[in-house]
Protein backbone atom coordinates (compact mmCIF):
# COMPACT_ATOMS: atom_id res chain seq x y z
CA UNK A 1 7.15 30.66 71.22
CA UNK A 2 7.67 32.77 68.38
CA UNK A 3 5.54 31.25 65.70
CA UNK A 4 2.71 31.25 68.92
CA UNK A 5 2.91 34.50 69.23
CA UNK A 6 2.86 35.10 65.03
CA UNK A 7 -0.40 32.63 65.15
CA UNK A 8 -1.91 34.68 67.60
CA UNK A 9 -1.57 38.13 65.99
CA UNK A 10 -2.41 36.35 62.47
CA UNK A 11 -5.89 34.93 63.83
CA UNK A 12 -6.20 38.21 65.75
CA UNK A 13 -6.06 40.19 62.01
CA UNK A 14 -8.91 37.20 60.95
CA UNK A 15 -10.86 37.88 62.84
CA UNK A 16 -11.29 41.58 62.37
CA UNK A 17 -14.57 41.82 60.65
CA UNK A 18 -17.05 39.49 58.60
CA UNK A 19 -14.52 39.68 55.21
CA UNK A 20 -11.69 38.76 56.85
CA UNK A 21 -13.65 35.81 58.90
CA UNK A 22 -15.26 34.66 55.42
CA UNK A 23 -12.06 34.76 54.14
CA UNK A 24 -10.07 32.62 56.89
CA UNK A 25 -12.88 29.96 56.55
CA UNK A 26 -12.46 29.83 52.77
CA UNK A 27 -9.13 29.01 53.09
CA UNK A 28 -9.44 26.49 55.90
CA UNK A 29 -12.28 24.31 53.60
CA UNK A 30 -9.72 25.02 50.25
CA UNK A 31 -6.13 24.87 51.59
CA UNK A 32 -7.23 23.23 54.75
CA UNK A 33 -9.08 20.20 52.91
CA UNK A 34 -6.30 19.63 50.60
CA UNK A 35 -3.66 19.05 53.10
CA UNK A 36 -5.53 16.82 55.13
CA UNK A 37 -6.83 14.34 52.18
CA UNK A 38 -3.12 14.35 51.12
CA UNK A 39 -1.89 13.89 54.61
CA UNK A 40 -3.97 10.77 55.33
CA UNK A 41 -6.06 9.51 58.37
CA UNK A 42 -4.02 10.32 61.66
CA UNK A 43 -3.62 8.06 64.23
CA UNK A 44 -6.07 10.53 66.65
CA UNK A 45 -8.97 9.39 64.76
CA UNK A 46 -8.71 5.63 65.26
CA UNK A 47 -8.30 7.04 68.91
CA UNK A 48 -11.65 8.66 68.84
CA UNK A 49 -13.22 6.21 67.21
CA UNK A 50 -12.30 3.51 69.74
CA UNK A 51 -13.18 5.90 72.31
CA UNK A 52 -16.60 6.60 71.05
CA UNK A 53 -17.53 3.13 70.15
CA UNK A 54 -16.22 2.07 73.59
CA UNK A 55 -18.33 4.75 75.62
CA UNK A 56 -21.40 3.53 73.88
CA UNK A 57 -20.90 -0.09 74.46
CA UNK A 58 -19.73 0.82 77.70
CA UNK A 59 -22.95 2.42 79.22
CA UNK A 60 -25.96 1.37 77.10
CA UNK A 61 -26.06 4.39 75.26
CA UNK A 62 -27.21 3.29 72.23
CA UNK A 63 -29.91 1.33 70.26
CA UNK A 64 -31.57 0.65 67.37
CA UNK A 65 -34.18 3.56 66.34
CA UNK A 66 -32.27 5.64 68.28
CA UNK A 67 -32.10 9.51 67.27
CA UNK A 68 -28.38 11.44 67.96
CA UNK A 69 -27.02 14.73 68.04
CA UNK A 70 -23.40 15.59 67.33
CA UNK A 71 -22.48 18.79 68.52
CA UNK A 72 -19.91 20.52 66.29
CA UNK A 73 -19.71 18.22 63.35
CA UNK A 74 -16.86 19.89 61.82
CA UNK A 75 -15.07 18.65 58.78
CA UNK A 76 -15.89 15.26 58.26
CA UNK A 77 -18.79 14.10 60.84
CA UNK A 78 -16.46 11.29 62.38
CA UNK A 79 -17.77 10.26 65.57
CA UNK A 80 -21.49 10.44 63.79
CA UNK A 81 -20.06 8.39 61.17
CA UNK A 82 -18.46 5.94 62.98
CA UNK A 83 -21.64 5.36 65.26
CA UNK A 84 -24.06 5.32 62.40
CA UNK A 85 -21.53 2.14 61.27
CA UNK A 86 -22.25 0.21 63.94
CA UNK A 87 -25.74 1.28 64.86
CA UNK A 88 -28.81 1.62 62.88
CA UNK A 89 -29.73 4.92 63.80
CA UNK A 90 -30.84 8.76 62.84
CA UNK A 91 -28.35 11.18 63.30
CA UNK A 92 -28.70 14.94 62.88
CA UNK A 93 -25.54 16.72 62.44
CA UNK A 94 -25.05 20.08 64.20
CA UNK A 95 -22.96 23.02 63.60
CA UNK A 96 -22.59 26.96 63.74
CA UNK A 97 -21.11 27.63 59.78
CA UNK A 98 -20.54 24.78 57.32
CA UNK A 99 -16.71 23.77 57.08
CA UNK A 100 -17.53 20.59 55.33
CA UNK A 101 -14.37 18.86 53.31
CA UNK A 102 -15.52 16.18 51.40
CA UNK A 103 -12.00 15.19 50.06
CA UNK A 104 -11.02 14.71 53.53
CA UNK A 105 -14.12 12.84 54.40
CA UNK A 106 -13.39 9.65 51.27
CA UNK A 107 -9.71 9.83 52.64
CA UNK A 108 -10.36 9.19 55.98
CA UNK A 109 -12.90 6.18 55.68
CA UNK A 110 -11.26 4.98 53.02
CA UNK A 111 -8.11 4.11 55.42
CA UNK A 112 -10.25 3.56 57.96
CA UNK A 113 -11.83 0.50 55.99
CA UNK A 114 -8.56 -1.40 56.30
CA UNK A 115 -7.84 -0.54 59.69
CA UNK A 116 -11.04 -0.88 61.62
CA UNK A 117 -11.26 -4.83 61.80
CA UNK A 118 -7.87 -4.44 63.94
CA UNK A 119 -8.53 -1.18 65.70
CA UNK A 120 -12.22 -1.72 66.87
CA UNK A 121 -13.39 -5.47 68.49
CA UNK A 122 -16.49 -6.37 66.24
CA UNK A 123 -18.56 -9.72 65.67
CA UNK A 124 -19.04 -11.27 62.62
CA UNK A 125 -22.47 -9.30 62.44
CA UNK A 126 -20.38 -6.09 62.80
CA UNK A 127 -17.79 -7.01 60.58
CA UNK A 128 -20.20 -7.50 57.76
CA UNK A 129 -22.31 -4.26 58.52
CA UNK A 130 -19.45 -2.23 58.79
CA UNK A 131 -17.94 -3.06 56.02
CA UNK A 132 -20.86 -2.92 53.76
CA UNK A 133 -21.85 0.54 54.55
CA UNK A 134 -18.14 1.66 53.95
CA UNK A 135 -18.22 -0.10 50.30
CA UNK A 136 -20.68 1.80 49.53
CA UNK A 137 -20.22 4.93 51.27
CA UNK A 138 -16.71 4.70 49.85
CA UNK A 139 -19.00 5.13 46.39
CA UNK A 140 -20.21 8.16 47.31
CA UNK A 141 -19.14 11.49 45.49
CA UNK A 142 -20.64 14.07 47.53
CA UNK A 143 -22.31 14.76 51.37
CA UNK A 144 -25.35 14.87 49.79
CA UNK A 145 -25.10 10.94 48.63
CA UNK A 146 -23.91 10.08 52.08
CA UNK A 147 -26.55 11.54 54.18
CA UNK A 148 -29.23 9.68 51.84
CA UNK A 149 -27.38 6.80 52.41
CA UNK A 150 -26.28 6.95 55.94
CA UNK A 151 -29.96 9.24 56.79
CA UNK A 152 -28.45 12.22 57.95
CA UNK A 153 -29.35 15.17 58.70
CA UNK A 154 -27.21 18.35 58.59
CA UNK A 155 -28.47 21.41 60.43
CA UNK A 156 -26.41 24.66 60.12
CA UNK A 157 -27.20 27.39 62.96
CA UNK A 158 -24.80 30.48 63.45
CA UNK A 159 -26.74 31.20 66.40
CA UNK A 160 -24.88 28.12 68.28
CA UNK A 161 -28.88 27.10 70.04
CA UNK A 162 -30.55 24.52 69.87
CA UNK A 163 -34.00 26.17 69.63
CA UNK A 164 -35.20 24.42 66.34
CA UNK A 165 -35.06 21.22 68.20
CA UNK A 166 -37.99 20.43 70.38
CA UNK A 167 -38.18 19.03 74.11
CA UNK A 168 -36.95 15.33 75.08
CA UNK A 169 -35.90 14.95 71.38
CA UNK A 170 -32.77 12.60 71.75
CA UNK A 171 -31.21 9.90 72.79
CA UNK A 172 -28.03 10.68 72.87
CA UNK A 173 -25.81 13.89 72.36
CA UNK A 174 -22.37 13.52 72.37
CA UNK A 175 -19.26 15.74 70.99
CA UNK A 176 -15.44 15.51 70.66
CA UNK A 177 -13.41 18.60 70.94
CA UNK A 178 -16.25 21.35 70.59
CA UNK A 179 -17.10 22.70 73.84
CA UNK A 180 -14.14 24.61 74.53
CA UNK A 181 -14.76 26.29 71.18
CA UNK A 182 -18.63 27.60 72.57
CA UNK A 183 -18.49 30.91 73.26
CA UNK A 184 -18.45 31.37 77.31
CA UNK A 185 -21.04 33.40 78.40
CA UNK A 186 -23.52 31.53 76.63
CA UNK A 187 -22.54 27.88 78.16
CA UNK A 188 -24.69 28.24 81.01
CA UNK A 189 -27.93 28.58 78.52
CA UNK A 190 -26.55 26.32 75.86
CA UNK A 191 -26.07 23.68 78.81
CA UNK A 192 -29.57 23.70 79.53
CA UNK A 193 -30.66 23.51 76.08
CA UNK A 194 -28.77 20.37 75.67
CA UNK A 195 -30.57 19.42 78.55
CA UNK A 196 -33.76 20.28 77.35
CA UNK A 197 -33.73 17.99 74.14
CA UNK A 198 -32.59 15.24 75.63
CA UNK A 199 -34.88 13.02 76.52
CA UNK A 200 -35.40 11.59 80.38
CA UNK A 201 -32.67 8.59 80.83
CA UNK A 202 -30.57 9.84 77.67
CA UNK A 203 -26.83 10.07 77.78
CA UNK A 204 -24.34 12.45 76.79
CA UNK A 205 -21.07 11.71 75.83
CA UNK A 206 -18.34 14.50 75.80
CA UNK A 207 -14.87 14.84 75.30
CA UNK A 208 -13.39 18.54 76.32
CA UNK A 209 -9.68 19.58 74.95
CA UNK A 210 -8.50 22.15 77.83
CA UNK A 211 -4.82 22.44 76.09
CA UNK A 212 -3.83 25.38 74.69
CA UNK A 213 -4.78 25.53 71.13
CA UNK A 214 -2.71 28.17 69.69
CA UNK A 215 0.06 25.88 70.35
CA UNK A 216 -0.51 23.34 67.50
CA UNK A 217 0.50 26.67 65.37
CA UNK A 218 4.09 26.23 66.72
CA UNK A 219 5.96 23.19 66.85
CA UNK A 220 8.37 24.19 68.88
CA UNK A 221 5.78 24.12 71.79
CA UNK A 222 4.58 20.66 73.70
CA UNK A 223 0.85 20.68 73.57
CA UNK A 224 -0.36 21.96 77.15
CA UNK A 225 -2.22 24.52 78.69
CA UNK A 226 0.84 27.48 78.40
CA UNK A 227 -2.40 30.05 78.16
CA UNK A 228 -2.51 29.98 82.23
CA UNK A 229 0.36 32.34 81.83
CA UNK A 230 -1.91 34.79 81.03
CA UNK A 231 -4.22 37.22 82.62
CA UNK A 232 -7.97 37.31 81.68
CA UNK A 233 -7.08 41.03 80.33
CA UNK A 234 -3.80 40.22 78.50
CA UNK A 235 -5.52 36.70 76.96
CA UNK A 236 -8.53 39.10 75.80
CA UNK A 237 -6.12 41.99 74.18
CA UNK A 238 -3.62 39.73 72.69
CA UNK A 239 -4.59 36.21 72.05
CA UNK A 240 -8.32 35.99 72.32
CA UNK A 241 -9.92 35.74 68.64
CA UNK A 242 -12.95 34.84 66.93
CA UNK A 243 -11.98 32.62 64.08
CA UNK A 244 -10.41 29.83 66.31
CA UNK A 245 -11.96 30.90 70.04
CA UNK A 246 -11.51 28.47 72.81
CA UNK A 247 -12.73 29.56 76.46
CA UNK A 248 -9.95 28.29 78.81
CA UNK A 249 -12.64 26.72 80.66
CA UNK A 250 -11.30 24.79 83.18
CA UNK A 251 -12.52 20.76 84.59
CA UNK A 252 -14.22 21.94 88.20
CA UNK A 253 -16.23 24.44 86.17
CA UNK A 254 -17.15 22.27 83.19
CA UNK A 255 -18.26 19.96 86.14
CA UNK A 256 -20.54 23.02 87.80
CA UNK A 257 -21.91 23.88 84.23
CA UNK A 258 -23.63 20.31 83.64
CA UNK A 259 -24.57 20.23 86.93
CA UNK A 260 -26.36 23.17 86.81
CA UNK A 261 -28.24 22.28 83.96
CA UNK A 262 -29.53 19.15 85.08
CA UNK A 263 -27.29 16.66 84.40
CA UNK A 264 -26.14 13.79 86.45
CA UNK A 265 -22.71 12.51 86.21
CA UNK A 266 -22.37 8.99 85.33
CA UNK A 267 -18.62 8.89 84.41
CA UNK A 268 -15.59 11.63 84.52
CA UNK A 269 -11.92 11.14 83.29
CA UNK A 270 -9.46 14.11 83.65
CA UNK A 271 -6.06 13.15 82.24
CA UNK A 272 -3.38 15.45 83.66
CA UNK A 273 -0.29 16.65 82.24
CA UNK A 274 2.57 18.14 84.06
CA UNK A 275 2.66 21.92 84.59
CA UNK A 276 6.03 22.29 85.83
CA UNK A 277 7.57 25.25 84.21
CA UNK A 278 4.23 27.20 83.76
CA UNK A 279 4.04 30.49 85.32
CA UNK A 280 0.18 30.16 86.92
CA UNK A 281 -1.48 33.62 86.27
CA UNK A 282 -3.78 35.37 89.15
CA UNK A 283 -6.82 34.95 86.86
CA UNK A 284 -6.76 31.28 87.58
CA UNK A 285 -5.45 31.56 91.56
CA UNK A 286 -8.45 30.29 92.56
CA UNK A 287 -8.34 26.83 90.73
CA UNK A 288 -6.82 24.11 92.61
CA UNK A 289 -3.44 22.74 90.79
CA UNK A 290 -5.15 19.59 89.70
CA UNK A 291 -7.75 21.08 88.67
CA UNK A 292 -5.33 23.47 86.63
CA UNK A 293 -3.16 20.15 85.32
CA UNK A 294 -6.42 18.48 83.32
CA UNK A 295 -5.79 18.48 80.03
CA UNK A 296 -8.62 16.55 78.77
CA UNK A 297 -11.69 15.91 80.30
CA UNK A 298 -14.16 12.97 79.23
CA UNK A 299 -17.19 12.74 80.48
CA UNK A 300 -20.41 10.58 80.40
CA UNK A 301 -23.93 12.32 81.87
CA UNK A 302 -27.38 11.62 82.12
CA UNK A 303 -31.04 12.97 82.29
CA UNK A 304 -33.17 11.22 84.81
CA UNK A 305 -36.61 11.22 85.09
């Protein structure tokens, strides 16, 4: 609890003014990219990949000539990547500031290369795409080179909208571990504008983290949602920062947000964890305990006509 606590007042010290932020995110794509090329492709990745690939087989979601939007691209474009691998497609790559780590990026799909024919069922087709487009990607020495190969398209907006983007757009949008990180009085609009470029019958494919993310900065603490403890007031003073925000968002209103946008639910997973031994604060009295116990929350939605 200690080194929580440290991690909370450190990010709070970040994220005092726009230095200090420029300065957190220069270390994070310097010091941050560094340690994961040397660390190596974690076993959470093959996860996600399986997970993505899966959802799309699973519903329809995608097909050839199909145009995608990954929200929060982040480091290394994975899911976008991974799709793009199987499916001939356009995807445009969406973020808020550009944390891009390219070392990271040939580490990653490098391992991956040996690891997908066992982690992923593919036919022989797939088997031959797949690992044609990593040979070569593998050749790459910059993003630039990979989105002419792969086609692409990186769009930077510190704004967070999708405004540039115009009406019934895309196919699919999809994101892994990026909506907790949107800022939480503008989910209601950005919600809507998600709905707004996708077009009628289009699906969108999310997976929500709900744990407690200051706690991967201590490893003393399981990974779980110990920020119910906490008052909106106290969580705001003391733990609440800019340069690694997450809105503490729980399932029932994620649920109410794409509603009210639009969106019709086609599949939801919650996958609890046990919140024995977690004091529940009176900011979240109103949430029903299982509602409180979701961890993760995955989530397959559509636009119909």
């Amino acid at each position: 609890m200690v080194r929580y606590m440290i991690a909370a007042g450190a990010l709070k010290l970040f994220s005092a003014n726009s230095q200090t932020k420029k300065l957190y995110r220069y270390m994070g794509n310097t010091v941050g990219a560094k340690r994961r090329a040397t660390a190596g492709l974690p076993q959470v990745y093959i996860d996600r990949a399986q997970e993505i690939i899966s959802q799309a087989r699973k519903h329809n979601a995608i097909k050839s000539g199909d145009r995608l939007l990954e929200l929060g691209t982040g480091w290394l474009h994975w899911e976008s990547t991974i799709l793009r691998l199987f499916y001939d497609v356009e995807v445009h790559l969406f973020d808020v500031w550009d944390n891009r780590q390219f070392p990271a990026f040939q580490q990653y799909f490098r391992e991956f290369s040996s690891v997908v024919d066992r982690s992923i069922p593919m036919t022989n087709g797939e088997k031959e795409r797949v690992h044609g487009l990593l040979y070569t990607l593998l050749k790459a020495t910059a993003f630039e080179e990979v989105y002419e190969l792969l086609g692409h398209k990186y769009v930077v907006n510190s704004t967070g909208t999708l405004e540039n983007f115009p009406d019934n757009y895309f196919d699919l949008i999809f994101s892994c571990s990026v909506l907790e990180h949107v800022e939480k009085k503008i989910i209601p609009a950005f919600m809507k504008g998600c709905y707004r470029v996708l077009k009628p019958n289009g699906r969108a494919i999310h997976l929500v983290d709900l744990g407690d993310h200051l706690t991967l900065y201590d490893n003393t603490m399981p990974y779980n949602k110990n920020y119910l403890r906490y008052s909106d007031t106290v969580w705001r003073l003391f733990f609440q920062n800019d340069v690694q925000y997450f809105n503490r968002i729980q399932r029932s209103d994620w649920l109410k947000y794409f509603a009210d946008a639009g969106f019709q639910v086609v599949e939801e997973r919650a996958e609890p964890i046990d919140l024995n031994g977690v004091k529940i604060s009176h900011s979240f009295a109103a949430f029903d305990r299982n509602d409180l116990a979701c961890l993760t929350l995955k989530v397959v939605y559509t636009k119909r006509n």
